[in-house]
Protein backbone atom coordinates (compact mmCIF):
# COMPACT_ATOMS: atom_id res chain seq x y z
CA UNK A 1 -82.01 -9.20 -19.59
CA UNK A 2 -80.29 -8.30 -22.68
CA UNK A 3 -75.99 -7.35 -21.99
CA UNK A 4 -73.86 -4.82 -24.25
CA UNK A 5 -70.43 -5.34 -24.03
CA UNK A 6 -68.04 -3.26 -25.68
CA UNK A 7 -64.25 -4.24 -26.48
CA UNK A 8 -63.14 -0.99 -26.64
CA UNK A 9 -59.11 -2.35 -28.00
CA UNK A 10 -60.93 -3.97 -30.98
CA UNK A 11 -64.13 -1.29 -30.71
CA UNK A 12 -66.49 -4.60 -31.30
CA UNK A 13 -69.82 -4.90 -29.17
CA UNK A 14 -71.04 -8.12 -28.22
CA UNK A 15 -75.54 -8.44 -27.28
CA UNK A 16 -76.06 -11.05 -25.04
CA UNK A 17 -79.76 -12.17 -24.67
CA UNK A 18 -80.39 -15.19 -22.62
CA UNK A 19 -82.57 -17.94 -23.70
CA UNK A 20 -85.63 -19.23 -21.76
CA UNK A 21 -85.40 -19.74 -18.19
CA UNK A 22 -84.13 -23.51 -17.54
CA UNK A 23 -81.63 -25.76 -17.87
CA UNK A 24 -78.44 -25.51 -20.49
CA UNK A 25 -75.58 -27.28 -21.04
CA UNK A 26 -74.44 -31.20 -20.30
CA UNK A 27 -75.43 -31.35 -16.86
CA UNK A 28 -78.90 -30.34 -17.63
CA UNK A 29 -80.26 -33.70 -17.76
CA UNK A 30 -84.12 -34.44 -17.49
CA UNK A 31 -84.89 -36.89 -14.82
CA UNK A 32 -87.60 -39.43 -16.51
CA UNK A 33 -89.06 -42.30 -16.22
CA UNK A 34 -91.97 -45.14 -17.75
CA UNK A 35 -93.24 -48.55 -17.09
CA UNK A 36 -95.83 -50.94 -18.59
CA UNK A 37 -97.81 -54.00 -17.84
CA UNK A 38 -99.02 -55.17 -21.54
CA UNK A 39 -100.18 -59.09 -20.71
CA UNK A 40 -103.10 -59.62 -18.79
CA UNK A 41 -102.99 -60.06 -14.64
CA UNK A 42 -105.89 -60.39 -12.11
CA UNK A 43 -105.85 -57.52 -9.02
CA UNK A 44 -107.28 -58.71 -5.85
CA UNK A 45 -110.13 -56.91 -4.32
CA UNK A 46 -111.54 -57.93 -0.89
CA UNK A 47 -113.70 -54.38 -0.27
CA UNK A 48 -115.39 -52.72 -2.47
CA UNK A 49 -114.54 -48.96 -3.19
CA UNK A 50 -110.94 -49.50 -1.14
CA UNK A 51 -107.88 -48.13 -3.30
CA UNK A 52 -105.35 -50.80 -3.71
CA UNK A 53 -101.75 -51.40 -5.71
CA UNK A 54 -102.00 -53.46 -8.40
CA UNK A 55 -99.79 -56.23 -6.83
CA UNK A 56 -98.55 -56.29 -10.36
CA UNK A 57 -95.38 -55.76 -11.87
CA UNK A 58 -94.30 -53.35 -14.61
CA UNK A 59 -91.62 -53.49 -16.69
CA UNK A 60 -89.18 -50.41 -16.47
CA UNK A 61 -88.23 -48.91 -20.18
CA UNK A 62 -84.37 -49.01 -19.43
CA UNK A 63 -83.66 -46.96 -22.73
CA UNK A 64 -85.64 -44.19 -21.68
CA UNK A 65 -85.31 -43.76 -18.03
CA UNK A 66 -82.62 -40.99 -16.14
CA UNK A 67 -83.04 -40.71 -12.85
CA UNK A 68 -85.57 -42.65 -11.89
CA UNK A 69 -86.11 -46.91 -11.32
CA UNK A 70 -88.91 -49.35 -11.06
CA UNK A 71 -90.38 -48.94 -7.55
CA UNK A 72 -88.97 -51.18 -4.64
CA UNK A 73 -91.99 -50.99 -2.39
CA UNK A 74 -94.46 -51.04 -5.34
CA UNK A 75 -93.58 -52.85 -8.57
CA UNK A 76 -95.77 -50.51 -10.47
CA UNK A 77 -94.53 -47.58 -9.66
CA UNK A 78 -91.55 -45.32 -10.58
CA UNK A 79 -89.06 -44.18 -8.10
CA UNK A 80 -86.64 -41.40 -7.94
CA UNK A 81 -83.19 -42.01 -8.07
CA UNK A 82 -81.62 -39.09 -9.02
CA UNK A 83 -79.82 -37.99 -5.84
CA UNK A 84 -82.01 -34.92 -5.61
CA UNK A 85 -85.62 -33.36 -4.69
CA UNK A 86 -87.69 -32.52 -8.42
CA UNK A 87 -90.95 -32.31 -9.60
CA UNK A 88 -92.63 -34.63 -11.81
CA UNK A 89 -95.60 -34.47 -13.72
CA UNK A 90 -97.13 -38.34 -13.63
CA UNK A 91 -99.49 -40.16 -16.06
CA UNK A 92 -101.03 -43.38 -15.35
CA UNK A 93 -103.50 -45.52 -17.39
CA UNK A 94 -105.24 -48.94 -16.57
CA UNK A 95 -107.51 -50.53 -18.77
CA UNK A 96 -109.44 -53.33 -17.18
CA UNK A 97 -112.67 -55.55 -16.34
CA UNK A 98 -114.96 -57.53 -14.24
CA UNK A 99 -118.28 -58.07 -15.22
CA UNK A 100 -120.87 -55.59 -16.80
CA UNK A 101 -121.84 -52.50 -15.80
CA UNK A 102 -118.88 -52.10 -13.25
CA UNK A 103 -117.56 -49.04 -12.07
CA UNK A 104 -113.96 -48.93 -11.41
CA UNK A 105 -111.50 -46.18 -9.97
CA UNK A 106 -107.55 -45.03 -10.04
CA UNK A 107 -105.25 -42.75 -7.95
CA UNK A 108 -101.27 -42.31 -8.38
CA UNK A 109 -99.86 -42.92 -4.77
CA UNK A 110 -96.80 -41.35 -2.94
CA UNK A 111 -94.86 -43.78 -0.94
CA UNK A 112 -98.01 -45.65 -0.53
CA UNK A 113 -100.18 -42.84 0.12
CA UNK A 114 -103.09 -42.45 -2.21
CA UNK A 115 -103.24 -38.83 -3.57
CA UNK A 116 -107.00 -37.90 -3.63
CA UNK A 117 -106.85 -35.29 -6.35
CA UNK A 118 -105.49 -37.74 -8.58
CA UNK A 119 -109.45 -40.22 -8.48
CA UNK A 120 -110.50 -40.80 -11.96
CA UNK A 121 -113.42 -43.71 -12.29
CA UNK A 122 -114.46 -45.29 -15.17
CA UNK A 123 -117.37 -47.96 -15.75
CA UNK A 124 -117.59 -51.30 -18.17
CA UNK A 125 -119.85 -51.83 -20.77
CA UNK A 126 -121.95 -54.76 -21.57
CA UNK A 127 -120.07 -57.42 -22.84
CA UNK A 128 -117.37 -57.18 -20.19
CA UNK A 129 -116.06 -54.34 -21.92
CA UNK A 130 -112.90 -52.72 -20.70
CA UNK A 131 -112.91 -49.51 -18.16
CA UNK A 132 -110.04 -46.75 -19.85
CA UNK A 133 -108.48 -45.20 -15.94
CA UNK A 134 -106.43 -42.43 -16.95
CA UNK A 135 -105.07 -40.32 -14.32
CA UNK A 136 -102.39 -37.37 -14.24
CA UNK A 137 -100.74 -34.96 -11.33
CA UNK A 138 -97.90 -33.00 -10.42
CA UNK A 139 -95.93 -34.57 -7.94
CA UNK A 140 -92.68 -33.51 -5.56
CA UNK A 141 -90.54 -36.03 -5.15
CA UNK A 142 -87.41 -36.12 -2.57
CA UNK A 143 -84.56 -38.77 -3.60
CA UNK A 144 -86.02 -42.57 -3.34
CA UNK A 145 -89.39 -41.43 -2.74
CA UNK A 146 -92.05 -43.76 -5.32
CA UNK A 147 -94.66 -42.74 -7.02
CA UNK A 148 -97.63 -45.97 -8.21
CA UNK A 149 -100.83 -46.61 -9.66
CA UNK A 150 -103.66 -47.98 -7.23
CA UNK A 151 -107.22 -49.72 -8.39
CA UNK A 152 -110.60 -49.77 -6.65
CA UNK A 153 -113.90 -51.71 -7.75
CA UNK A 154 -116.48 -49.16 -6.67
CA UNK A 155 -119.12 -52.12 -7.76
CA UNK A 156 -118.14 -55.04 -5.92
CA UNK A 157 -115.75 -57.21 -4.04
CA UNK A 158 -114.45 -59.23 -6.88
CA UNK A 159 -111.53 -59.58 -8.27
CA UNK A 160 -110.46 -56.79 -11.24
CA UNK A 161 -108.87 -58.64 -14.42
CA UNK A 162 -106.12 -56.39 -15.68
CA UNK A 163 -105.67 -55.84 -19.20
CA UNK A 164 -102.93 -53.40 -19.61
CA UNK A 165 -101.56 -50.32 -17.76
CA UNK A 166 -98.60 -47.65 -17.67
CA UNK A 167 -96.95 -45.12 -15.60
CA UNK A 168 -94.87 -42.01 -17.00
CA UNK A 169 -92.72 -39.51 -15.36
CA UNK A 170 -91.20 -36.41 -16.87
CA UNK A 171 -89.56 -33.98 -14.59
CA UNK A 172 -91.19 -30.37 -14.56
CA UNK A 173 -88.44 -27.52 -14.01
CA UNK A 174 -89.96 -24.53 -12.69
């Protein structure tokens, strides 16, 4: 809403329209966070088509982060430190194999709780080609809740060799 104010000792009128909705000034301070795995690891599968973490750990990018930590409960996974409830929008990528002809499958958790809406599968090539698991969601997080990646092998019960992988938070203001 646009303001008229008139000073009428110096007879000079001020307009006031407000920016976009959202935050302004110093204490309007993005809560964000990423992490990365970028050497190779081996996840341990003992049933096929069962979502589990990674058992790996990420390494937090300490330059970019505000708000928000490496997980505690699970090392790839971002957690919310900022004191306060927000929500996130989260991107996570894997890129893996095992085998040919593989199909493969990803889902951010909550606090250890997979979030269905989040599945994305992918399948390896011949050749032991790589699977690219991308997955993204909007996510509500309350102070020290954790948001991580978790891998299924829809193909088998062996072992998943991990190539490289990454999780990114960037808070959403409404």
């Amino acid at each position: 809403m646009t303001t008229v104010t008139v000073n009428t000792t110096t007879n000079e009128v001020a307009v006031t329209t407000p920016g976009p909705a959202g935050p302004s000034g110093a204490a309007a301070v993005m809560a964000r966070g990423q992490a990365s795995k970028m050497d190779a690891g081996t996840i341990d599968i003992t049933t096929q088509g069962v979502y589990v973490s990674t058992g790996l750990t990420a390494t937090l990018d300490a330059s970019t982060a505000s708000g928000m930590a490496l997980g505690t409960t699970d090392a790839f996974g971002l957690k919310n430190t900022s004191g306060s409830t927000k929500l996130f929008r989260f991107y996570g990528s894997i890129d893996a194999a095992d085998g040919n002809n593989n199909t493969f499958g990803v889902k951010l958790a909550k606090n250890g709780t997979a979030i269905d809406q989040t599945e994305c599968r992918a399948f390896t090539g011949s050749g032991n080609q790589e699977a690219k698991l991308v997955t993204s969601w909007m996510i509500e997080m309350e102070n020290e809740d954790e948001v991580s990646l978790l891998i299924a092998n829809h193909s088998g019960t062996t072992d998943i060799a991990f190539k490289r992988g990454r999780i990114v938070a960037s808070e959403v203001f409404a």
